[in-house]
C-alpha atoms as a PDB file:
ATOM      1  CA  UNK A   1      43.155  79.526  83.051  1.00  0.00           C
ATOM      2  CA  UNK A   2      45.790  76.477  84.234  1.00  0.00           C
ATOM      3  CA  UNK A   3      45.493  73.394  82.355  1.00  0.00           C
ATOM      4  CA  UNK A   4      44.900  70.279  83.743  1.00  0.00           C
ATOM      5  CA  UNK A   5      48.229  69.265  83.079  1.00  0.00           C
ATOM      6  CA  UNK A   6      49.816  72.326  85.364  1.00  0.00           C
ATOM      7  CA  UNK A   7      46.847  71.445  87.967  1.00  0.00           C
ATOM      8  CA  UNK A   8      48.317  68.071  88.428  1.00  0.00           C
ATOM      9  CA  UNK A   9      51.805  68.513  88.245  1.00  0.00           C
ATOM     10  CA  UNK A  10      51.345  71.657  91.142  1.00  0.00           C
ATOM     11  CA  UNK A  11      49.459  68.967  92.692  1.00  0.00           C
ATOM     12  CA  UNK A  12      52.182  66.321  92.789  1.00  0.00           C
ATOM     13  CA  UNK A  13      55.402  69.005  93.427  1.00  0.00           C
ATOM     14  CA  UNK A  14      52.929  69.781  96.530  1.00  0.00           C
ATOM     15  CA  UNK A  15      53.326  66.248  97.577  1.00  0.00           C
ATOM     16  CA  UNK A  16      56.688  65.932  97.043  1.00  0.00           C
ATOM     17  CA  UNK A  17      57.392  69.471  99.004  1.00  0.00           C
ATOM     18  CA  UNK A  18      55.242  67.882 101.802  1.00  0.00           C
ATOM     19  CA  UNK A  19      56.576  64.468 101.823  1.00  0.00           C
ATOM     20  CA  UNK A  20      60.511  65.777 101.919  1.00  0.00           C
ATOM     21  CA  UNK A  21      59.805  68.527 104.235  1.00  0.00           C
ATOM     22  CA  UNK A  22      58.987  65.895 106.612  1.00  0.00           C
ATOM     23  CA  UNK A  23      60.840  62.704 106.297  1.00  0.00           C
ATOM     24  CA  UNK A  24      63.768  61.840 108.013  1.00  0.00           C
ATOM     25  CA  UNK A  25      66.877  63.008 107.306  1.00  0.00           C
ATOM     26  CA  UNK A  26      68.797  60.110 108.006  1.00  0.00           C
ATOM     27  CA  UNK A  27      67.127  58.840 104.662  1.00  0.00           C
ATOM     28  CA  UNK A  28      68.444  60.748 102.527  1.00  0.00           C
ATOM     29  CA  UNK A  29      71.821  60.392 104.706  1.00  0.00           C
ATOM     30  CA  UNK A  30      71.830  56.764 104.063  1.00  0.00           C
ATOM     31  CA  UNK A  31      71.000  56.895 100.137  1.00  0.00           C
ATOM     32  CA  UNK A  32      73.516  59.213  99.589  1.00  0.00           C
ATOM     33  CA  UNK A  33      76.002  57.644 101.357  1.00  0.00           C
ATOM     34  CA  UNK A  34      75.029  54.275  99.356  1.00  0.00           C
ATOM     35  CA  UNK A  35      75.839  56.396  95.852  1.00  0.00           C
ATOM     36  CA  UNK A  36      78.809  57.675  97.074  1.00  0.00           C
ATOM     37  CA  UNK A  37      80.201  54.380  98.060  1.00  0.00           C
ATOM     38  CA  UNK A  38      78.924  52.742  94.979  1.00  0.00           C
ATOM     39  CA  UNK A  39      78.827  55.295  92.428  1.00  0.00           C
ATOM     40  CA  UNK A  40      81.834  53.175  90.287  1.00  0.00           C
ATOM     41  CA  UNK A  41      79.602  50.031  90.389  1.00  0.00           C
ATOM     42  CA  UNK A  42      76.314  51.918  89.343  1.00  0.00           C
ATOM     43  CA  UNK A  43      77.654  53.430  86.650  1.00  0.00           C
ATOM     44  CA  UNK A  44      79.394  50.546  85.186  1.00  0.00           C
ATOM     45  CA  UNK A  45      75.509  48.511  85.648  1.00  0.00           C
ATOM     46  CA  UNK A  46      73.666  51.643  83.758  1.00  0.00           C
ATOM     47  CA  UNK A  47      76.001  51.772  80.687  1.00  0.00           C
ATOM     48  CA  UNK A  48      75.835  48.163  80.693  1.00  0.00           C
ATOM     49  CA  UNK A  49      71.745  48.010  80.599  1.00  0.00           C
ATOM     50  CA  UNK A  50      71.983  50.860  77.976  1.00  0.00           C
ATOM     51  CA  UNK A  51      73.873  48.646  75.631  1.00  0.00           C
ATOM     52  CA  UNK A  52      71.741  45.471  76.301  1.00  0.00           C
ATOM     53  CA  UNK A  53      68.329  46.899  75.951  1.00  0.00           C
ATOM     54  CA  UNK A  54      67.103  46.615  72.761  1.00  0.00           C
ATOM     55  CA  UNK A  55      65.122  49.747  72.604  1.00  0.00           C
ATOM     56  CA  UNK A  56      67.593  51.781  74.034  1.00  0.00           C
ATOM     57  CA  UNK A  57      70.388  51.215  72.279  1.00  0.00           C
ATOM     58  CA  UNK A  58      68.480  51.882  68.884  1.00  0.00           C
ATOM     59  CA  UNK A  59      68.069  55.228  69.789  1.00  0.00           C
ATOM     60  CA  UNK A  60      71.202  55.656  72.180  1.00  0.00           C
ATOM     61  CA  UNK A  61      73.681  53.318  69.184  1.00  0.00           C
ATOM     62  CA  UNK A  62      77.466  54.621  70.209  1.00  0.00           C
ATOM     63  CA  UNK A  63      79.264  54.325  73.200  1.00  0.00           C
ATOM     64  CA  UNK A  64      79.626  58.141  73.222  1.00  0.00           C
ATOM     65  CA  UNK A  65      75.928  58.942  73.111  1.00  0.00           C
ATOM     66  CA  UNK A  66      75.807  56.022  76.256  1.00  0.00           C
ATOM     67  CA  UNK A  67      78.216  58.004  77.747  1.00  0.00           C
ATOM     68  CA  UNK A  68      76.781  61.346  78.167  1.00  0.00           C
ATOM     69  CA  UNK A  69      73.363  59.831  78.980  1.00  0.00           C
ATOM     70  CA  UNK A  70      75.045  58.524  81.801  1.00  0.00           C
ATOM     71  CA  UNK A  71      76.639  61.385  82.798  1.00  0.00           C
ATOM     72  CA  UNK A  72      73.450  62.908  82.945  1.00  0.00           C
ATOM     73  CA  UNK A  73      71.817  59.884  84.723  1.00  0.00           C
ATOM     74  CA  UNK A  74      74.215  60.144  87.860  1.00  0.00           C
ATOM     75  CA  UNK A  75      73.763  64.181  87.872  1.00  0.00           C
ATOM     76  CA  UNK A  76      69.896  63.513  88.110  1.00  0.00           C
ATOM     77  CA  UNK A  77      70.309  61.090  90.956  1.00  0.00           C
ATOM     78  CA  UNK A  78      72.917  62.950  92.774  1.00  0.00           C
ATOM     79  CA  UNK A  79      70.022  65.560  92.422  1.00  0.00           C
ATOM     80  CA  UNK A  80      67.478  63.394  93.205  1.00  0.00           C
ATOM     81  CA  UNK A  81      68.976  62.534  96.792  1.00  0.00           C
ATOM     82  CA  UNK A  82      69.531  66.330  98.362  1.00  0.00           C
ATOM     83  CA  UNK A  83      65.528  66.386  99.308  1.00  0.00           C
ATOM     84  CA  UNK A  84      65.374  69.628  99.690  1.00  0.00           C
ATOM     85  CA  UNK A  85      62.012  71.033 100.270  1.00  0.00           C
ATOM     86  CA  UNK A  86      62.798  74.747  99.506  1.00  0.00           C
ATOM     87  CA  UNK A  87      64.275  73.883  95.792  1.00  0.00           C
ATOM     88  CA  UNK A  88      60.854  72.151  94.551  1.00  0.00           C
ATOM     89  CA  UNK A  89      60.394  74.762  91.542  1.00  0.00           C
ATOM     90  CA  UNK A  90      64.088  73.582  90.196  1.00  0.00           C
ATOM     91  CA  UNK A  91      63.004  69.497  91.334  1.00  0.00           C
ATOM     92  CA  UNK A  92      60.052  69.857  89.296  1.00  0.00           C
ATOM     93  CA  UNK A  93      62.277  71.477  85.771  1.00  0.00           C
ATOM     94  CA  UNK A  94      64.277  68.940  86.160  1.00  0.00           C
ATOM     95  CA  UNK A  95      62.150  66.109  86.048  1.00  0.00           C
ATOM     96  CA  UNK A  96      60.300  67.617  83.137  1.00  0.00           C
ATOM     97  CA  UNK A  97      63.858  68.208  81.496  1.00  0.00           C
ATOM     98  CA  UNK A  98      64.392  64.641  81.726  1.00  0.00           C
ATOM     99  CA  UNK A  99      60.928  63.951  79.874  1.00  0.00           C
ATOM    100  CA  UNK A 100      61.276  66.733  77.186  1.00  0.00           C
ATOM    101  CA  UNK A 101      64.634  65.249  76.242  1.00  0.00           C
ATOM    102  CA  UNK A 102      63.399  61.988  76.193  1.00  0.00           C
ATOM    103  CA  UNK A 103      60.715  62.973  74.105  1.00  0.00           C
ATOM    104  CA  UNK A 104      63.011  64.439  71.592  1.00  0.00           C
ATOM    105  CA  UNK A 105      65.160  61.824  70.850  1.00  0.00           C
ATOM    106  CA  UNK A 106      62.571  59.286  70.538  1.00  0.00           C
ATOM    107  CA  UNK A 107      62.941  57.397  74.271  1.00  0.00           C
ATOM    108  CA  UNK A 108      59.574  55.735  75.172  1.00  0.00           C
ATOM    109  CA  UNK A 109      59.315  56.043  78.991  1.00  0.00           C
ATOM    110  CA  UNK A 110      58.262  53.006  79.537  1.00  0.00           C
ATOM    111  CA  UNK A 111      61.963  51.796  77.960  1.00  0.00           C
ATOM    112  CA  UNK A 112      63.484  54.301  80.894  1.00  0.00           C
ATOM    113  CA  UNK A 113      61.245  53.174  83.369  1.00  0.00           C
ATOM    114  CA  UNK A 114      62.542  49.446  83.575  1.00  0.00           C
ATOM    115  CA  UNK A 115      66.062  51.632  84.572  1.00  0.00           C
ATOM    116  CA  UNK A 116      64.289  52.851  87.553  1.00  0.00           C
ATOM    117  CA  UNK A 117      63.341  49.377  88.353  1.00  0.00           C
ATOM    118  CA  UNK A 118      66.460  48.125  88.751  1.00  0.00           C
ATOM    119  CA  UNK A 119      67.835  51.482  90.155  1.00  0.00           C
ATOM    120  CA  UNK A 120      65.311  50.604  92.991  1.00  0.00           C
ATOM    121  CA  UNK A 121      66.385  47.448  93.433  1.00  0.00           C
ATOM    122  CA  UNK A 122      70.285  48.316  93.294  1.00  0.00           C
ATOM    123  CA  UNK A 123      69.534  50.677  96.038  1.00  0.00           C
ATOM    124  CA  UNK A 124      67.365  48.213  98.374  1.00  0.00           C
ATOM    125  CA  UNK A 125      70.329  45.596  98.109  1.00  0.00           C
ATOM    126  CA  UNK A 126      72.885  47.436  99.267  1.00  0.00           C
ATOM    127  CA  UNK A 127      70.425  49.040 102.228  1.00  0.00           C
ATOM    128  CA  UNK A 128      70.049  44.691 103.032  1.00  0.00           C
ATOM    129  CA  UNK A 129      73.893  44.915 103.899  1.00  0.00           C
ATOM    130  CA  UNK A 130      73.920  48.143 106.139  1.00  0.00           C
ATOM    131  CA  UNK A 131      73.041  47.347 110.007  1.00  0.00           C
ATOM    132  CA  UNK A 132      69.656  49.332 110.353  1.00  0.00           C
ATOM    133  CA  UNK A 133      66.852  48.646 112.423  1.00  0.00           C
ATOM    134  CA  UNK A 134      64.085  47.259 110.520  1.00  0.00           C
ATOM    135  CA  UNK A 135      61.929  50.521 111.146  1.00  0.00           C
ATOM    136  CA  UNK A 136      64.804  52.610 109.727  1.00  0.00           C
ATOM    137  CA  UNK A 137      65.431  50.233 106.705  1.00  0.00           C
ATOM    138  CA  UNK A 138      61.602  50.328 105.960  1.00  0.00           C
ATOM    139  CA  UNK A 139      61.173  54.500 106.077  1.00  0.00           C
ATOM    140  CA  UNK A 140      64.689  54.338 103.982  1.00  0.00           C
ATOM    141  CA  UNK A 141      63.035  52.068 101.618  1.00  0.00           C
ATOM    142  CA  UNK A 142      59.693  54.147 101.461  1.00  0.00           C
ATOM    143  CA  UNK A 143      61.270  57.180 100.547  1.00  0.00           C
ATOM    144  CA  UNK A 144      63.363  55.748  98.153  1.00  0.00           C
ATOM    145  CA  UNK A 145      60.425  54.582  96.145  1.00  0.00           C
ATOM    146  CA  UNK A 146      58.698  57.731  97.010  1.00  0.00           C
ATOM    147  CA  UNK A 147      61.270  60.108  95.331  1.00  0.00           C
ATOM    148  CA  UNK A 148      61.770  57.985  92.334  1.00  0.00           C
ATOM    149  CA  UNK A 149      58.126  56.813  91.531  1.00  0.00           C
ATOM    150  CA  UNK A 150      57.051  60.499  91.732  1.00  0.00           C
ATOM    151  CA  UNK A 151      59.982  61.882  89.336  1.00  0.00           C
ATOM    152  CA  UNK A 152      59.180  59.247  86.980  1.00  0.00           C
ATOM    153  CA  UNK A 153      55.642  60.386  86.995  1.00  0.00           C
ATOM    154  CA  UNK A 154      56.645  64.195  85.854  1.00  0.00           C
ATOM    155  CA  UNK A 155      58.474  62.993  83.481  1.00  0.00           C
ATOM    156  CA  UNK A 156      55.641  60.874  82.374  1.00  0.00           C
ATOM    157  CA  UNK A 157      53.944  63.980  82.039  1.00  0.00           C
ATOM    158  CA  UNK A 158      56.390  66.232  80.178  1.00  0.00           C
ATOM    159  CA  UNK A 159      57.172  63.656  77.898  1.00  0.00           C
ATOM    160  CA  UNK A 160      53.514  62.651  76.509  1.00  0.00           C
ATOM    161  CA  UNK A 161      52.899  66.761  76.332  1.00  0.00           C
ATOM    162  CA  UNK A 162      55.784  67.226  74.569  1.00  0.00           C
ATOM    163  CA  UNK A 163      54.982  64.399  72.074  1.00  0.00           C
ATOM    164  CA  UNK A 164      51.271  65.513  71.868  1.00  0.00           C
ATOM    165  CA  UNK A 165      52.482  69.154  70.955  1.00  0.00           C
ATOM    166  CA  UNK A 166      54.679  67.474  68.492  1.00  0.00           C
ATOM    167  CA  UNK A 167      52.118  65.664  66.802  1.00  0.00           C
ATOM    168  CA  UNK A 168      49.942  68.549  66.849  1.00  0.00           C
ATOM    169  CA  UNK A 169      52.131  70.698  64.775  1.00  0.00           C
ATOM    170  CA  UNK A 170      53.223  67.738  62.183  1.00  0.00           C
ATOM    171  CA  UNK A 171      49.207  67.746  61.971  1.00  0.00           C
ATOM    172  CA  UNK A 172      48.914  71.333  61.059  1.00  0.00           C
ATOM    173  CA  UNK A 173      51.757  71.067  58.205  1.00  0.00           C
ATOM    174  CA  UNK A 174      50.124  68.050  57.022  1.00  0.00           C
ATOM    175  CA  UNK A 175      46.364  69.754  56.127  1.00  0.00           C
ATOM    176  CA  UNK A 176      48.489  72.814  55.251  1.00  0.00           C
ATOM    177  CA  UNK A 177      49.782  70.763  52.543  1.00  0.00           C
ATOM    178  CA  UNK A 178      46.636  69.542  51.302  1.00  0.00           C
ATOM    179  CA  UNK A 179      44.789  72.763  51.781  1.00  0.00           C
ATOM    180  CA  UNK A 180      47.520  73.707  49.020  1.00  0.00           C
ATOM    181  CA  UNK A 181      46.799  70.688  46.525  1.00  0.00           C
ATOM    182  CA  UNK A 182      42.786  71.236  46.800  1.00  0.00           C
ATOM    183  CA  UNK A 183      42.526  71.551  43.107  1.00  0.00           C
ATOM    184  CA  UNK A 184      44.148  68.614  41.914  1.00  0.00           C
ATOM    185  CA  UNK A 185      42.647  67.005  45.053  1.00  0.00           C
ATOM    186  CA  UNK A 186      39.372  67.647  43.470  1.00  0.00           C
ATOM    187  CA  UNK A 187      39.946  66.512  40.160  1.00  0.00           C
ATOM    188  CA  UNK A 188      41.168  63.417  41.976  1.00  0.00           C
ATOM    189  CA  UNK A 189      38.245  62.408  43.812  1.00  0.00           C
ATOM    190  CA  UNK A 190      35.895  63.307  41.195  1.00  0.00           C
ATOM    191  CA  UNK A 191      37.443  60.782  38.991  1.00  0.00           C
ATOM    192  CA  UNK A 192      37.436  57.856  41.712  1.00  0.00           C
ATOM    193  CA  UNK A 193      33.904  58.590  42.032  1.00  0.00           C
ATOM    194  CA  UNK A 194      33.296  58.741  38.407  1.00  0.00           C
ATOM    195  CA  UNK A 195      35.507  55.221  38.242  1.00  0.00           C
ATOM    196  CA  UNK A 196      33.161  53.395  40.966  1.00  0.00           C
ATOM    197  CA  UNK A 197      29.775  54.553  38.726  1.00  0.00           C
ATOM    198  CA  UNK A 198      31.432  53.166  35.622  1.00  0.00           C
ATOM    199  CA  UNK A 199      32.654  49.995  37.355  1.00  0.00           C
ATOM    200  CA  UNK A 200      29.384  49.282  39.166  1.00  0.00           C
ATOM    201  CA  UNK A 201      27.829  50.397  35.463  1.00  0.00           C
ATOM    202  CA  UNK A 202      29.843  47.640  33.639  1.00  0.00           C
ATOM    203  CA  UNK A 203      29.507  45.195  36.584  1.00  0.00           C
ATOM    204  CA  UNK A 204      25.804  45.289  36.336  1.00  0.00           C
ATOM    205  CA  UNK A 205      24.780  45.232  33.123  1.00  0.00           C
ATOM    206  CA  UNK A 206      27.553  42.598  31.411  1.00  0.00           C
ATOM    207  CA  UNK A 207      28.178  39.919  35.050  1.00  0.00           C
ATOM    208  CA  UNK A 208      26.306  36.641  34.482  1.00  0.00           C
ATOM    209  CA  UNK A 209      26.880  37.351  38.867  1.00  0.00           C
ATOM    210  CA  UNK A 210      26.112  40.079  40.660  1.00  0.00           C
ATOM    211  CA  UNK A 211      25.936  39.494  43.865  1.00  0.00           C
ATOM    212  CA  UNK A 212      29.303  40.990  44.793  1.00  0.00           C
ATOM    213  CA  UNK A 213      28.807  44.727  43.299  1.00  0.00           C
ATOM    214  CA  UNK A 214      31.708  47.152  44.469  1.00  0.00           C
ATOM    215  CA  UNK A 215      31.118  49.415  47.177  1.00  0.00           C
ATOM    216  CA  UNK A 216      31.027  53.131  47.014  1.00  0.00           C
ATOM    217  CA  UNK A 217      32.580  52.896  51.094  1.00  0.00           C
ATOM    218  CA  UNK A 218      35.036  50.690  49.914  1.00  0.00           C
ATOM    219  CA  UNK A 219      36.207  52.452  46.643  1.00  0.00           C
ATOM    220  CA  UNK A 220      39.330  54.708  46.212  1.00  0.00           C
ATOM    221  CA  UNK A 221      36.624  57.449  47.104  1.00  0.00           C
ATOM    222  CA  UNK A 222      34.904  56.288  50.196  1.00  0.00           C
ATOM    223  CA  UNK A 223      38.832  55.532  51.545  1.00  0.00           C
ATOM    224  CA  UNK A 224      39.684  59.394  51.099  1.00  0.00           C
ATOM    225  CA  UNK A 225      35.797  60.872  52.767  1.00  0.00           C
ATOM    226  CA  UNK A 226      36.979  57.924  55.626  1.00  0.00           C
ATOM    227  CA  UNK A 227      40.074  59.004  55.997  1.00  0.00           C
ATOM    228  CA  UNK A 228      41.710  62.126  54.951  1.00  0.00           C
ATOM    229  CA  UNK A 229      38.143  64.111  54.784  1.00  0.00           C
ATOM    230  CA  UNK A 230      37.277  64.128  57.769  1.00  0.00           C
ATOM    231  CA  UNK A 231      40.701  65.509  58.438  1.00  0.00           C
ATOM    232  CA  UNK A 232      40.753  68.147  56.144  1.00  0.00           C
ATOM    233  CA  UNK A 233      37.500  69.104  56.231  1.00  0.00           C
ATOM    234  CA  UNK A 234      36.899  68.973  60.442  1.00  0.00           C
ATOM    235  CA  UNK A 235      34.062  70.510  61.527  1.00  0.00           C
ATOM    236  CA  UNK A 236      32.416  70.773  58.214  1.00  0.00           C
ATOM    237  CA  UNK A 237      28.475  70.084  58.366  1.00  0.00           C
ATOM    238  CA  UNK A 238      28.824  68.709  54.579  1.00  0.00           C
ATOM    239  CA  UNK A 239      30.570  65.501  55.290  1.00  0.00           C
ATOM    240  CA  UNK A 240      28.564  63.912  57.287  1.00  0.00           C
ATOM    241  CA  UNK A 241      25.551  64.407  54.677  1.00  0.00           C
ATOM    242  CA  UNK A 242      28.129  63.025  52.034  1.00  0.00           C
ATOM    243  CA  UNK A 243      28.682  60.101  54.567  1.00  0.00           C
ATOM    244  CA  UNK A 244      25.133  59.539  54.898  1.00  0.00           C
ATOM    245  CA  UNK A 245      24.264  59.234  51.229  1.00  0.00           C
ATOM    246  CA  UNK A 246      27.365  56.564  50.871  1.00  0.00           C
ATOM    247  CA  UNK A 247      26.227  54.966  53.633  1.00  0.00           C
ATOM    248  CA  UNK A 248      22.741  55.119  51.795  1.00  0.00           C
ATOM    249  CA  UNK A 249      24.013  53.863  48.610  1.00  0.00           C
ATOM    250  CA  UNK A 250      25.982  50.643  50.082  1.00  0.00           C
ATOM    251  CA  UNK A 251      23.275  49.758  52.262  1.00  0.00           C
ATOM    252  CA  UNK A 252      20.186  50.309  50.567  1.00  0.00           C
ATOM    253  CA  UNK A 253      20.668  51.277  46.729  1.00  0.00           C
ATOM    254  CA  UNK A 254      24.060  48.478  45.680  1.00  0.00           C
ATOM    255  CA  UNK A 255      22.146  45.192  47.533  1.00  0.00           C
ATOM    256  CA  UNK A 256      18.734  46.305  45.590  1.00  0.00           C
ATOM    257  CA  UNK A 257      20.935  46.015  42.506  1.00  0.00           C
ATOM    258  CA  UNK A 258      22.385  42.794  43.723  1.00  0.00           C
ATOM    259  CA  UNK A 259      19.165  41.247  44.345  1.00  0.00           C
ATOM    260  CA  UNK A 260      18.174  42.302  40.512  1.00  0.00           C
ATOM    261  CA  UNK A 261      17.466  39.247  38.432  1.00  0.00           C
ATOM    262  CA  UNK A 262      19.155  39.454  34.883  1.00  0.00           C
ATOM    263  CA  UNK A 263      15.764  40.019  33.078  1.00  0.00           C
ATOM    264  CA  UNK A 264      14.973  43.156  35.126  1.00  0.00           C
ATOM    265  CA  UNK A 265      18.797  44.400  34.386  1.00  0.00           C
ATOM    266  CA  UNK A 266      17.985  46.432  31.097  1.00  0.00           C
ATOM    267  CA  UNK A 267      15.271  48.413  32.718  1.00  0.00           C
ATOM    268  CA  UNK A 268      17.313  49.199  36.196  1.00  0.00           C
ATOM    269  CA  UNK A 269      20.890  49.511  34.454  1.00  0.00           C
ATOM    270  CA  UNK A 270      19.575  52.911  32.748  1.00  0.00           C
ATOM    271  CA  UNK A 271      18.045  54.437  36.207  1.00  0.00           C
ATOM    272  CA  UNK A 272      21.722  53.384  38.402  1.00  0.00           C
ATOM    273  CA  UNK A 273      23.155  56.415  36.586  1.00  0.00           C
ATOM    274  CA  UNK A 274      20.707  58.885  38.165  1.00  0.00           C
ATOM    275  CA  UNK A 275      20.012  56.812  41.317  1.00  0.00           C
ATOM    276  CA  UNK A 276      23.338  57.372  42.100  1.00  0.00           C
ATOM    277  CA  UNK A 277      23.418  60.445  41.148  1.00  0.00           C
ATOM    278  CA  UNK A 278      20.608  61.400  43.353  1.00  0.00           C
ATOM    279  CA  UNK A 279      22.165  60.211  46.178  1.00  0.00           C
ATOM    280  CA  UNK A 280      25.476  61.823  45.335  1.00  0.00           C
ATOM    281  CA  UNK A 281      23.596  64.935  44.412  1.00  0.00           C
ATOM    282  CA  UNK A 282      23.753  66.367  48.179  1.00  0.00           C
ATOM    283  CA  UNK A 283      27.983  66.195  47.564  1.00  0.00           C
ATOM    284  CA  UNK A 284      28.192  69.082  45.079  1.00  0.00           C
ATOM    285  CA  UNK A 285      25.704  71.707  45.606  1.00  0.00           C
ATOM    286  CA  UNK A 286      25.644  75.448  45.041  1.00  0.00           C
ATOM    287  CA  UNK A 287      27.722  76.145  47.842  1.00  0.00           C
ATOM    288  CA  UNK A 288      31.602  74.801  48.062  1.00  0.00           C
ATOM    289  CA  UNK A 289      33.444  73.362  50.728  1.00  0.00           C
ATOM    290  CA  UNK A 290      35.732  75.874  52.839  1.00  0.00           C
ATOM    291  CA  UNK A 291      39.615  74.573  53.856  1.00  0.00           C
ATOM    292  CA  UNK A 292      39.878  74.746  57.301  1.00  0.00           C
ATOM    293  CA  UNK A 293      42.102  77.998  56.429  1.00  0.00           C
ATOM    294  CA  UNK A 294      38.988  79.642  55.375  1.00  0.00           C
ATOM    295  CA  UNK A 295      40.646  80.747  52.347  1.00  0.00           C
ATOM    296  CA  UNK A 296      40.353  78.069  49.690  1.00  0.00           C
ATOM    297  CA  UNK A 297      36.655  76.636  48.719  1.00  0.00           C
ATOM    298  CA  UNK A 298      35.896  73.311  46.723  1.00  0.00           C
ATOM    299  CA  UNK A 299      33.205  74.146  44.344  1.00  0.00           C
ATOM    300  CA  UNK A 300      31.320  71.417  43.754  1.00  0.00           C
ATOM    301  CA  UNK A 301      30.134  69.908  40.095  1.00  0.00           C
ATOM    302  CA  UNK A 302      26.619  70.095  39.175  1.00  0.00           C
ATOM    303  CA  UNK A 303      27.495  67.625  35.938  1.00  0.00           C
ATOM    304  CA  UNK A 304      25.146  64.895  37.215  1.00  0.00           C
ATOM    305  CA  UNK A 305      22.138  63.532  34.579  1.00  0.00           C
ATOM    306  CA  UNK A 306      19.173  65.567  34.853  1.00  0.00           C
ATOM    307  CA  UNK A 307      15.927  63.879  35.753  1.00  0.00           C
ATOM    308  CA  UNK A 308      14.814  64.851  32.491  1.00  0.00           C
ATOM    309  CA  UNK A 309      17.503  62.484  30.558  1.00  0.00           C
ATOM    310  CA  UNK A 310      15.373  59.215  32.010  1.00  0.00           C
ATOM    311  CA  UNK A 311      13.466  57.733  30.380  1.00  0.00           C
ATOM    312  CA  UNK A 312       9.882  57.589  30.433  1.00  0.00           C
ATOM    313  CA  UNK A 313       8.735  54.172  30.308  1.00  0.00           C
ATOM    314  CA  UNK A 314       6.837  54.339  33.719  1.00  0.00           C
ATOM    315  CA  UNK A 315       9.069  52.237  35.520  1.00  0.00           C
ATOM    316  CA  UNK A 316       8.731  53.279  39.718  1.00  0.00           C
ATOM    317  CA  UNK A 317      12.313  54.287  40.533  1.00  0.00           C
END
């Protein structure tokens, strides 16, 4: 099945066929006989804006690099001008060419595009010196912007699919990676969730101030499930109940303990243990976690206090 991508860009090499196939010719006479003229003075204004523009010449630093990009610019408009409708399939590679090569050596478009701004405008000074009628100089003008708006827009194209199938791939090595560190990964987190329990523990019991207790969400913890996760473990049914019981603990469990006056503090202090641990509970059941490779599982620690460690003093938990 085509992609929306290929839908459009059949879409817009449609246009392009339709647009050339019927425009005047003495267009594309007159542009190319403005570049030919000119060619000296165009190139000299494109190496110059390559060296000026700040973005640009970070990626494109030497005057050799400059060089062959420029090369390469004057071959693309030389190709741009010969409007021919039969050669759209090679129009179209070339355009996407442009965009995949832009894409790999790190030239945002919209840097390029401000080129094709003042390519238009090089071009529609040069047509104010030429002795045209005013309906010819406004169809030459038309299909000036025509040819170059619409190349810039396949280019657009290629150049945001290439990066997207770039970023894909550096996405794939990256979980690979940490589907291959799982164990330590797990030893990790379980102490950062440990360290929260002990530092809410300690906060609780020995603060003459409570009322800014740490949150599981916020702890070295709640960062990974936020951010890495969700990542690693896409898809997974399991994290989002683990997100719900944090969630559960910061909004409802943490400001009861905040709202504790310091009399009530020996009685609460020993039930945060297994509060939290009820809550928590749901992370580490029978069952493990599966990578998304399917091959690796997370089993899950059952060392949380049994109910039967509280004690029984008939305080309503």
């Amino acid at each position: 099945m085509p992609t929306l991508e290929a839908e459009a860009l059949r879409e817009t090499a449609a246009e392009w066929q339709a647009y050339v196939s019927s425009v005047d010719t003495r267009c594309r006479e007159i542009l190319h006989r403005i570049l030919t003229d000119h060619i000296q003075d165009l190139c000299d204004r494109y190496v110059a804006f390559l060296t000026k523009d700040r973005e640009i010449a970070s990626v494109i630093p030497t005057d050799a690099g400059r060089q062959e990009i420029t090369e390469l610019f004057l071959k693309w408009i030389e190709h741009l001008l010969m409007l021919d409708p039969d050669a759209v399939d090679e129009y179209c590679e070339r355009q996407k060419e442009v965009g995949r090569m832009m894409a790999r050596i790190g030239l945002p478009p919209y840097a390029l595009s401000r080129s094709m701004r003042k390519l238009k405008l090089w071009f529609i000074s040069h047509l104010g010196t030429l002795p045209l009628s005013s309906e010819q100089l406004l169809e030459t003008v038309k299909c000036l912007v025509f040819i170059i708006d619409i190349s810039v827009e396949i280019r657009a194209a290629s150049f945001y699919s290439r990066q997207a199938k770039h970023a894909r791939l550096e996405e794939t090595y990256r979980l690979q990676a940490l589907c291959q560190n799982l164990a330590m990964e797990k030893e990790r987190q379980r102490a950062a969730l440990m360290e929260w329990v002990q530092h809410i523990l300690t906060s609780f019991c020995q603060s003459g101030d409570i009322q800014c207790l740490p949150l599981l969400g916020k702890s070295d913890f709640g960062l990974w499930l936020d951010h890495k996760a969700r990542l690693l473990f896409e898809g997974a049914m399991e994290v989002g109940v683990i997100v719900d019981a944090v969630t559960r603990i910061d909004t409802d469990l943490v400001p009861a303990l905040e709202s504790a006056v310091y009399a009530e503090r020996n009685v609460v202090g020993s039930l945060i243990a297994y509060s939290a641990g009820d809550s928590l509970r749901q992370i580490q059941p029978e069952q493990s976690f599966r990578s998304p490779s399917g091959n690796r599982k997370w089993p899950r620690s059952t060392n949380l206090p049994a109910q039967s460690a509280l004690p029984a003093d008939g305080v309503d938990a």
